[in-house]
Each structure stands twice: as C-alpha cells, then as structure tokens.
PDB file of N, CA and C in Angstrom:
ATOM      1  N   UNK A   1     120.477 106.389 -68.624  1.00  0.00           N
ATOM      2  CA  UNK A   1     120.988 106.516 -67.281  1.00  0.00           C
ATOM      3  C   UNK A   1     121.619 105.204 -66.818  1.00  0.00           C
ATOM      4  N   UNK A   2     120.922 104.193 -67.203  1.00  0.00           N
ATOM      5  CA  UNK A   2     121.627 102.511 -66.857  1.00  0.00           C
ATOM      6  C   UNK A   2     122.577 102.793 -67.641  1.00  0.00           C
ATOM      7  N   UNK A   3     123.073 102.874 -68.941  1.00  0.00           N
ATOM      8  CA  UNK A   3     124.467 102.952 -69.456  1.00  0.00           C
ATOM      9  C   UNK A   3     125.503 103.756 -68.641  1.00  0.00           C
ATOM     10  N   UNK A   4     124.979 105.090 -68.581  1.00  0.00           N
ATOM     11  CA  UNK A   4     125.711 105.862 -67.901  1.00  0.00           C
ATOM     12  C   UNK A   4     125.996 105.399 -66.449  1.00  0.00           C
ATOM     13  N   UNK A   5     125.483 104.481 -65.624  1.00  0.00           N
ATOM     14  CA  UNK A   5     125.743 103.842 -64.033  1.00  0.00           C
ATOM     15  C   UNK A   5     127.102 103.225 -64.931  1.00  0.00           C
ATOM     16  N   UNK A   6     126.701 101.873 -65.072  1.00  0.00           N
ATOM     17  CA  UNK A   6     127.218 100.917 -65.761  1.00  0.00           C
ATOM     18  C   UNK A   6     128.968 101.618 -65.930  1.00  0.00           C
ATOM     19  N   UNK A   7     128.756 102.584 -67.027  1.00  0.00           N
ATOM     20  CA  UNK A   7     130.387 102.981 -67.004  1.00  0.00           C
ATOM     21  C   UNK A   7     131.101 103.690 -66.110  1.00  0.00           C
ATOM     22  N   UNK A   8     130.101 104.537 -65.277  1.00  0.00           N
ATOM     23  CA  UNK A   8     130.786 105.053 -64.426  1.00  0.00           C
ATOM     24  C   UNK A   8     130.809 106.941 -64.723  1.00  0.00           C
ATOM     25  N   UNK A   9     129.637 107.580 -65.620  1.00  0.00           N
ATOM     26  CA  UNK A   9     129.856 108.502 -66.027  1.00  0.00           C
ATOM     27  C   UNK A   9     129.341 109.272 -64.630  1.00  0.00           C
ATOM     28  N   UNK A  10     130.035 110.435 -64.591  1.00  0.00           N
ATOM     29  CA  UNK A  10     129.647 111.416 -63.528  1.00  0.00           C
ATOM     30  C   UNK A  10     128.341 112.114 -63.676  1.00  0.00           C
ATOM     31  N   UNK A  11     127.372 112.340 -62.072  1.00  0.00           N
ATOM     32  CA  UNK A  11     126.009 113.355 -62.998  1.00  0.00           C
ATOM     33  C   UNK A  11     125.974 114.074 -63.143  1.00  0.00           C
ATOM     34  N   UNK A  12     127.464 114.662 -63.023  1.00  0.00           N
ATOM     35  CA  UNK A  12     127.291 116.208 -64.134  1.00  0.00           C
ATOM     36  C   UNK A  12     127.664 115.957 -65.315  1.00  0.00           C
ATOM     37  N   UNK A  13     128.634 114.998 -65.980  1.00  0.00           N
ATOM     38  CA  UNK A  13     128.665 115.215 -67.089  1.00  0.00           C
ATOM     39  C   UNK A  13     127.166 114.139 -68.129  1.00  0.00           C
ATOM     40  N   UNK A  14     126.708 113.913 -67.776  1.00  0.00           N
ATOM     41  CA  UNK A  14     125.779 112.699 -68.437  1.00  0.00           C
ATOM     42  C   UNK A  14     124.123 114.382 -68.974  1.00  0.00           C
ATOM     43  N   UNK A  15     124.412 113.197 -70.537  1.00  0.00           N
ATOM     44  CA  UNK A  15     123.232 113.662 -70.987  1.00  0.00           C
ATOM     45  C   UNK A  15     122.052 113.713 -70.188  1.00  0.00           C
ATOM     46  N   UNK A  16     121.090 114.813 -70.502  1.00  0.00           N
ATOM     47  CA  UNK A  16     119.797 115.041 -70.096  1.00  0.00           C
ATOM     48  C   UNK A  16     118.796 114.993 -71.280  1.00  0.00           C
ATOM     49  N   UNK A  17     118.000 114.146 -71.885  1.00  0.00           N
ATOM     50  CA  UNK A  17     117.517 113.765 -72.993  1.00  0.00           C
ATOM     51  C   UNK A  17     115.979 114.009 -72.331  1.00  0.00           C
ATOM     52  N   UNK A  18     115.035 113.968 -72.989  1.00  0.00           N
ATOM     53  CA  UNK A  18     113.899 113.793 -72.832  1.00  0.00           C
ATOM     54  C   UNK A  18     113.086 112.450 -74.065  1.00  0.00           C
ATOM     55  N   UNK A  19     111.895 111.986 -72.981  1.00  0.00           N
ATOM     56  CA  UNK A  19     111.184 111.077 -74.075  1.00  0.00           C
ATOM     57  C   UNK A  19     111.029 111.747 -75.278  1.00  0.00           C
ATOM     58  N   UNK A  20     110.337 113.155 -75.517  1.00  0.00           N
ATOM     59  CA  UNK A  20     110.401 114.063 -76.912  1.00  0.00           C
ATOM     60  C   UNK A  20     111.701 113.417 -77.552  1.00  0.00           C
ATOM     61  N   UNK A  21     112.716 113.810 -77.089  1.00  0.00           N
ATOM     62  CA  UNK A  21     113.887 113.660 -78.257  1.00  0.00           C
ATOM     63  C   UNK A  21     114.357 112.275 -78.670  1.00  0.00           C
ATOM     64  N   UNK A  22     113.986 111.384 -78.074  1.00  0.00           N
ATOM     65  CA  UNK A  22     114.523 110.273 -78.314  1.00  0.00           C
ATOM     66  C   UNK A  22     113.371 109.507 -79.599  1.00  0.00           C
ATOM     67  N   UNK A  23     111.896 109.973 -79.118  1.00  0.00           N
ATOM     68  CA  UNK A  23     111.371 109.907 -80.471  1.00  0.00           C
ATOM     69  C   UNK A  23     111.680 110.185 -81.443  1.00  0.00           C
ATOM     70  N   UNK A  24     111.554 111.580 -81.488  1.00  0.00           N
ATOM     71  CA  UNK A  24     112.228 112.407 -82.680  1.00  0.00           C
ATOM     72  C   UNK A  24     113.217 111.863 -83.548  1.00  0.00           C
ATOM     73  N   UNK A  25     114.280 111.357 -82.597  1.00  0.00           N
ATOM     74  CA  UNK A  25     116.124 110.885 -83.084  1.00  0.00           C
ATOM     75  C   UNK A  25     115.292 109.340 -84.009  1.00  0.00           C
ATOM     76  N   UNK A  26     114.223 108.744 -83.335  1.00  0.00           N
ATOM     77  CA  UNK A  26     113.734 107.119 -83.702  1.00  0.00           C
ATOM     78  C   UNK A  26     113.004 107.489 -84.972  1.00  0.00           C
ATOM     79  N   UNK A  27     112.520 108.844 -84.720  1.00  0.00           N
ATOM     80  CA  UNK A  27     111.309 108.787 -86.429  1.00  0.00           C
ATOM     81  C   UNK A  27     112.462 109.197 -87.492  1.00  0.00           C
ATOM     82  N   UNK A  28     113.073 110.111 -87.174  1.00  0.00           N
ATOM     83  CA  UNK A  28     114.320 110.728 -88.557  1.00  0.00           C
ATOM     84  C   UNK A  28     114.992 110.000 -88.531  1.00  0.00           C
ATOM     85  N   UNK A  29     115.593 108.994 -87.908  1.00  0.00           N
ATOM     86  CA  UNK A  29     116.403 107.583 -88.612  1.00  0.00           C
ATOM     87  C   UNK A  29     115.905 106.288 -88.886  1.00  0.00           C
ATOM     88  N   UNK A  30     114.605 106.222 -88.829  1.00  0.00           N
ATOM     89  CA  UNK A  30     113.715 105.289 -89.353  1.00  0.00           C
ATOM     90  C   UNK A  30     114.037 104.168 -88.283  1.00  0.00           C
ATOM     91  N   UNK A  31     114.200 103.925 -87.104  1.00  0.00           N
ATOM     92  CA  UNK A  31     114.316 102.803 -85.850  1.00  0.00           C
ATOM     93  C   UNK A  31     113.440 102.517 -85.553  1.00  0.00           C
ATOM     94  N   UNK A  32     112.919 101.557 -85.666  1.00  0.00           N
ATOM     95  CA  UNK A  32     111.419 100.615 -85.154  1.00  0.00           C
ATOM     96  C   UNK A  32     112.458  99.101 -84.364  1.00  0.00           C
ATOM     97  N   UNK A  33     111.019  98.878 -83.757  1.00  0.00           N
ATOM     98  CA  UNK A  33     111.481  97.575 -82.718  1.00  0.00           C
ATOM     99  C   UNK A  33     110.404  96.320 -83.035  1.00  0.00           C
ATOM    100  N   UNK A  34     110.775  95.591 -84.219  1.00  0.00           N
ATOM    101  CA  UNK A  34     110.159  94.577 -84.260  1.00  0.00           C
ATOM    102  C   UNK A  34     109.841  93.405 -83.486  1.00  0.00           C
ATOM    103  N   UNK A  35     109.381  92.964 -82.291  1.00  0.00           N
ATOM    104  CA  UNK A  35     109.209  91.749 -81.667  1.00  0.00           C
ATOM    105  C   UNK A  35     108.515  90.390 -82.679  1.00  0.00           C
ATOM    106  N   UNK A  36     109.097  89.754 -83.154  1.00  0.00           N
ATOM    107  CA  UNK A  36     108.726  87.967 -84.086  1.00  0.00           C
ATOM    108  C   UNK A  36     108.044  86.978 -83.180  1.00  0.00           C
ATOM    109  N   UNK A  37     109.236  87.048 -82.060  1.00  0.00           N
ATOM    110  CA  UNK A  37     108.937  85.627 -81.289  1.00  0.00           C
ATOM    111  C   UNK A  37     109.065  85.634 -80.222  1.00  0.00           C
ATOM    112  N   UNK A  38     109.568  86.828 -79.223  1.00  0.00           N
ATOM    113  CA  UNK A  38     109.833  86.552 -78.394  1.00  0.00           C
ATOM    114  C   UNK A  38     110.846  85.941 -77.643  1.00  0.00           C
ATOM    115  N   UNK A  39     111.064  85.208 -76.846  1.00  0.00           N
ATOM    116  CA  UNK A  39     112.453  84.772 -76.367  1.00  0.00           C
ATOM    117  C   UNK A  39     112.943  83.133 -77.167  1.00  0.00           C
ATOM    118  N   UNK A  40     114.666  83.377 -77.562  1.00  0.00           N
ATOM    119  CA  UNK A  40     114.618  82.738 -78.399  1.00  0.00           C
ATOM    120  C   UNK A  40     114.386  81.460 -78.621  1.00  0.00           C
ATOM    121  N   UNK A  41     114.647  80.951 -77.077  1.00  0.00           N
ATOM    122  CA  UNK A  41     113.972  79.367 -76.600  1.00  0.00           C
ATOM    123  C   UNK A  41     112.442  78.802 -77.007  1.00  0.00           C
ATOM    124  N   UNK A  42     110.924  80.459 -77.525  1.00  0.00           N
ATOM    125  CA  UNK A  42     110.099  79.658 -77.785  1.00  0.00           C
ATOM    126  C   UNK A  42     109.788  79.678 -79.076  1.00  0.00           C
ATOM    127  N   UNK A  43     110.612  79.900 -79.924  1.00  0.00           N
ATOM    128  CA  UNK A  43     110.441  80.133 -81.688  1.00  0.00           C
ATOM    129  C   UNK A  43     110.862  78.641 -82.034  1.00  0.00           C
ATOM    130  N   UNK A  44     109.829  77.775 -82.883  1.00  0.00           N
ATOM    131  CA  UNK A  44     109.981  76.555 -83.407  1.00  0.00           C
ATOM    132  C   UNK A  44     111.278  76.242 -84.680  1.00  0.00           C
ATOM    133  N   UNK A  45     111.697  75.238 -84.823  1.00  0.00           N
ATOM    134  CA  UNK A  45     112.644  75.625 -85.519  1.00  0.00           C
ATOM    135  C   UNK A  45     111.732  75.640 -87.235  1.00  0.00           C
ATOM    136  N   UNK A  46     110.612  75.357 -87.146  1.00  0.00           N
ATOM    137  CA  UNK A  46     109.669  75.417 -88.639  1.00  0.00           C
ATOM    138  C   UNK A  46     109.520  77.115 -88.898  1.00  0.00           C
ATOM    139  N   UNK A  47     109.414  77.631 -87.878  1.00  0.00           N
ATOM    140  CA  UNK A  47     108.956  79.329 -87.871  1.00  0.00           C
ATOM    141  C   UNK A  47     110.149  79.758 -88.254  1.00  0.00           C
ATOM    142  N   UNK A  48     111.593  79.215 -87.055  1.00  0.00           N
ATOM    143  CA  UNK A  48     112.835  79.585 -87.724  1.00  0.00           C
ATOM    144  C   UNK A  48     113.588  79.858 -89.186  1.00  0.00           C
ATOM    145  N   UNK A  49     112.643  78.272 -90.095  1.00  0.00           N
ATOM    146  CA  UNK A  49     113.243  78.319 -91.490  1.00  0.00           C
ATOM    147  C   UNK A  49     112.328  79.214 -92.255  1.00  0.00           C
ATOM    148  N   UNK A  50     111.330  79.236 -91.791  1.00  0.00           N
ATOM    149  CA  UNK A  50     110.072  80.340 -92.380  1.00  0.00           C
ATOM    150  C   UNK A  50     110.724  81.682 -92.381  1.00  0.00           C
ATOM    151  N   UNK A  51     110.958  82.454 -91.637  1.00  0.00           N
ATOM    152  CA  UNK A  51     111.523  83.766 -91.283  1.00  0.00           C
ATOM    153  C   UNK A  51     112.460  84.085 -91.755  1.00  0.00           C
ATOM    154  N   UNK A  52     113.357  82.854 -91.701  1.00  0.00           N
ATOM    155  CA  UNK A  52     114.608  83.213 -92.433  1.00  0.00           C
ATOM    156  C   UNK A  52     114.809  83.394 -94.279  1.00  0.00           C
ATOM    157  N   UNK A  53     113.676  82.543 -94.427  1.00  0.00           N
ATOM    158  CA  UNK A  53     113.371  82.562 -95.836  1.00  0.00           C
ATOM    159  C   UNK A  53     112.952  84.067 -96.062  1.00  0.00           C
ATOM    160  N   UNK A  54     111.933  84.551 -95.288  1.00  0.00           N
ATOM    161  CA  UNK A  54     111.176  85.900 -95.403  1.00  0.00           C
ATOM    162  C   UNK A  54     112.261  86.869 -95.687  1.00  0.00           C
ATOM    163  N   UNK A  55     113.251  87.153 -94.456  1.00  0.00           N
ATOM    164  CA  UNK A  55     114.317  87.303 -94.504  1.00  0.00           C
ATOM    165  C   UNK A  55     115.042  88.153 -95.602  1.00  0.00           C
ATOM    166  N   UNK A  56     115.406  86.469 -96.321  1.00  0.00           N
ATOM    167  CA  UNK A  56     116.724  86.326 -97.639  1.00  0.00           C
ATOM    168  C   UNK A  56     115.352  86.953 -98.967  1.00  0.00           C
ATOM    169  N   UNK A  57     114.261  86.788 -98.657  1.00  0.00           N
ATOM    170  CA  UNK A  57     113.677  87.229 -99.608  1.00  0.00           C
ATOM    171  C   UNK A  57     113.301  89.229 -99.579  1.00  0.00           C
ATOM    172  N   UNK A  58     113.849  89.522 -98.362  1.00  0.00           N
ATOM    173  CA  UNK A  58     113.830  91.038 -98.200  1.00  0.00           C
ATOM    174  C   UNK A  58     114.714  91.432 -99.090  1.00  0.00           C
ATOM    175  N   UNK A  59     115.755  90.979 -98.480  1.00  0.00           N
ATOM    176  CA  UNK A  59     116.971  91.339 -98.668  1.00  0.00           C
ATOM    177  C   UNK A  59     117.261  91.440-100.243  1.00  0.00           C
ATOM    178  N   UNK A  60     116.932  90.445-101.224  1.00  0.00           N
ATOM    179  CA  UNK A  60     116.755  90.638-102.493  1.00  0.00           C
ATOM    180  C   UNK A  60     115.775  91.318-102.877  1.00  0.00           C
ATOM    181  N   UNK A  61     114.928  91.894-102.144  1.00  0.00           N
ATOM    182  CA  UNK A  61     113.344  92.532-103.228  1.00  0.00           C
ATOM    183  C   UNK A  61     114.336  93.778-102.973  1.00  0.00           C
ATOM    184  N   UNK A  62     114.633  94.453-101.631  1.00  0.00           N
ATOM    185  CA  UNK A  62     115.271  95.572-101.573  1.00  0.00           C
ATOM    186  C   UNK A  62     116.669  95.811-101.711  1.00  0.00           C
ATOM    187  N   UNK A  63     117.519  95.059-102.504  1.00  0.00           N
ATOM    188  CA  UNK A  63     118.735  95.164-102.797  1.00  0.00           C
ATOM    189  C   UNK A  63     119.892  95.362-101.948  1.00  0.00           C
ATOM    190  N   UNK A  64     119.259  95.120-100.226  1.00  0.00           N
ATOM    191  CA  UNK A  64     120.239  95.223 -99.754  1.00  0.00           C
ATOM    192  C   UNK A  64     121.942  94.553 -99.560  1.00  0.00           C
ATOM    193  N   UNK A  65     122.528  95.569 -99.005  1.00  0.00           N
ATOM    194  CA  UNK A  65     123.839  94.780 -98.805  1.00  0.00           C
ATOM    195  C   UNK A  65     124.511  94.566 -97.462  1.00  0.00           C
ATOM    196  N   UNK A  66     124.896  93.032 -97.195  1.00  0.00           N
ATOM    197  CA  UNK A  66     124.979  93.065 -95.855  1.00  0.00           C
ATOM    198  C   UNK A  66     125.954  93.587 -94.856  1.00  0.00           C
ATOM    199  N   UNK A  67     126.435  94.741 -95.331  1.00  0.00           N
ATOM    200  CA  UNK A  67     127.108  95.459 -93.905  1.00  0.00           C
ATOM    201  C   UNK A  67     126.360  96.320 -93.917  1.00  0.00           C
ATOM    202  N   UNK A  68     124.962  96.602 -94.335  1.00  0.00           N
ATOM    203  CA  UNK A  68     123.976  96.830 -93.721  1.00  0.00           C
ATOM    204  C   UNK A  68     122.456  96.504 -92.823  1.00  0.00           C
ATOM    205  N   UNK A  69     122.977  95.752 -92.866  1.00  0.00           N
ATOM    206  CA  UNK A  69     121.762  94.419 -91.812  1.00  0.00           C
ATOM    207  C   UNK A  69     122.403  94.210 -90.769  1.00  0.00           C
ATOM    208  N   UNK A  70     121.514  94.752 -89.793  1.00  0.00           N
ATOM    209  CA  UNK A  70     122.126  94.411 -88.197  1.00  0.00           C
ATOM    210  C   UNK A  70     121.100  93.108 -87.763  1.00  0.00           C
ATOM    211  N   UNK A  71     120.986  92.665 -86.775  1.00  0.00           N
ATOM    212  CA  UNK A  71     120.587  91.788 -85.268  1.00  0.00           C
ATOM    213  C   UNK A  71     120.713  92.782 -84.413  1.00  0.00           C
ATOM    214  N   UNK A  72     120.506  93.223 -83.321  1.00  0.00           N
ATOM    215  CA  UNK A  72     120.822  93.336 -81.990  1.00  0.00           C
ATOM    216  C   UNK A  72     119.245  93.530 -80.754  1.00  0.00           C
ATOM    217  N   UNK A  73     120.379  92.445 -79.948  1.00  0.00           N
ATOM    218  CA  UNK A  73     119.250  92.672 -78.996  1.00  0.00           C
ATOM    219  C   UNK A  73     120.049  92.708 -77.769  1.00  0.00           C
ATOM    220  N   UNK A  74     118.977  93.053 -76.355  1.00  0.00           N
ATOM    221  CA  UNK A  74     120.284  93.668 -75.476  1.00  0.00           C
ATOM    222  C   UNK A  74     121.204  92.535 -75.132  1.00  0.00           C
ATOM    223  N   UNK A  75     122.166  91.264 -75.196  1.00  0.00           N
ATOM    224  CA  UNK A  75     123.108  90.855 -75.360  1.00  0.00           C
ATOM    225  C   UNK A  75     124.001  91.461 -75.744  1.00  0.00           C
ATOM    226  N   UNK A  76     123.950  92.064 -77.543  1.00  0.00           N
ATOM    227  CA  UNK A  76     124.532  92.819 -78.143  1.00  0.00           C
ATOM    228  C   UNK A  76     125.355  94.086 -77.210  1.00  0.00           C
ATOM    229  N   UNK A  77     124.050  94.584 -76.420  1.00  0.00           N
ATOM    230  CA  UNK A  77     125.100  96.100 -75.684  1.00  0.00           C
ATOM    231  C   UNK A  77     126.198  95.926 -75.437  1.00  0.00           C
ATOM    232  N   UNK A  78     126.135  94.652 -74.549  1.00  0.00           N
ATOM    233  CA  UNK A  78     126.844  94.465 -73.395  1.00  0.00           C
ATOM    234  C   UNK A  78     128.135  93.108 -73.815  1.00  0.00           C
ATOM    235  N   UNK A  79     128.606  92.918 -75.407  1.00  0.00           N
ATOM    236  CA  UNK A  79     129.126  91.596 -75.603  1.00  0.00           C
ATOM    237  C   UNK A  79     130.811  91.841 -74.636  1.00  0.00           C
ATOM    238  N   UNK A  80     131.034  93.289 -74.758  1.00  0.00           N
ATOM    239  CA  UNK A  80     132.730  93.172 -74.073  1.00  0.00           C
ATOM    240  C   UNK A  80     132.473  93.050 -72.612  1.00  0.00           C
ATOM    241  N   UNK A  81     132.032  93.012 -72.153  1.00  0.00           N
ATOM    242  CA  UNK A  81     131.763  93.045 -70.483  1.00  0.00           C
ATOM    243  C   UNK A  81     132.138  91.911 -69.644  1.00  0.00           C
ATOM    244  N   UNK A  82     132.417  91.928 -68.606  1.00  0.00           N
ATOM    245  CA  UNK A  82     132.409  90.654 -67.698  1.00  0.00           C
ATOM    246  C   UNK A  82     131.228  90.191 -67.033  1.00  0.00           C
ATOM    247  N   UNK A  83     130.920  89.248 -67.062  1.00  0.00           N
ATOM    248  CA  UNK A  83     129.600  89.090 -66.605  1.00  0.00           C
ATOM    249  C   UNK A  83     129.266  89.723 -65.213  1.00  0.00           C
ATOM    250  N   UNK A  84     128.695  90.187 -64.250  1.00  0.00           N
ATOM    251  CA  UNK A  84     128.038  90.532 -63.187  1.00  0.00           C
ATOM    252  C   UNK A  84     127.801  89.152 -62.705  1.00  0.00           C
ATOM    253  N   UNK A  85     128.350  89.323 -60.866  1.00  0.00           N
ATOM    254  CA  UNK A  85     128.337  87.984 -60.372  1.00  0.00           C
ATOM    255  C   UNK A  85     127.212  88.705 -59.256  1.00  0.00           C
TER     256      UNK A  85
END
C-alpha cells in the first residue's frame, strides 16, 4: 500500500493481497530476510572482512554466478527517486 501511495496508484486499481499470500509467494521462491548487523554504521570493519570472506567462500562452495547475487535493502527500492523534503 506504501508503494502504491508513493506512485500514485488509484484504490481501485491496487492489489488486495493478504498476509496468507505473501507468505506463500516468500516460501515457493525461497525469500528469507537475513539481519548480520544491523545498521551499517555499527558493523566493525574486522566483522566486515570476516563476512565478506564467509561470503566469497559461499559463493564458491555453491557455484554461484554473480548476476545472481543481489544486496538490497530499502535504499535499493527507492534509488530513482528524488529525495522527499
């Protein structure tokens, strides 16, 4: 519903979802929400090189490839936007 303000969608045309389905959509595409550290100002930069190691060592046990590895956090939603004064 905040997305939908945000752009400007009308309330008739805007989805009607329920908590049920949005689970559902999170378990059959495998979406989990890992929290590490918290905000990024209190992660040390020792934990930083730690993690990142953890990381690069995923990434090789499971063969991934990286235009499949995201980041996002809500920054991400919102990168084309003008800021809100």
């Amino acid at each position: 519903m905040k997305f939908a303000d945000l752009v400007g969608v009308p309330d008739n045309e805007r989805l009607s979802l329920s908590n049920g389905w949005l689970e559902k959509f999170k378990k059959k595409n495998r979406l989990k929400e890992f929290k590490q550290h918290g905000e990024a100002s209190s992660a040390t930069s020792e934990a930083i090189k730690k993690e990142r190691k953890w990381i690069k060592e995923l990434i090789a046990q499971y063969s991934f490839q990286l235009k499949d590895i995201f980041n996002m956090d809500e920054t991400g939603l919102f990168y084309g936007y003008v800021p809100f004064l």
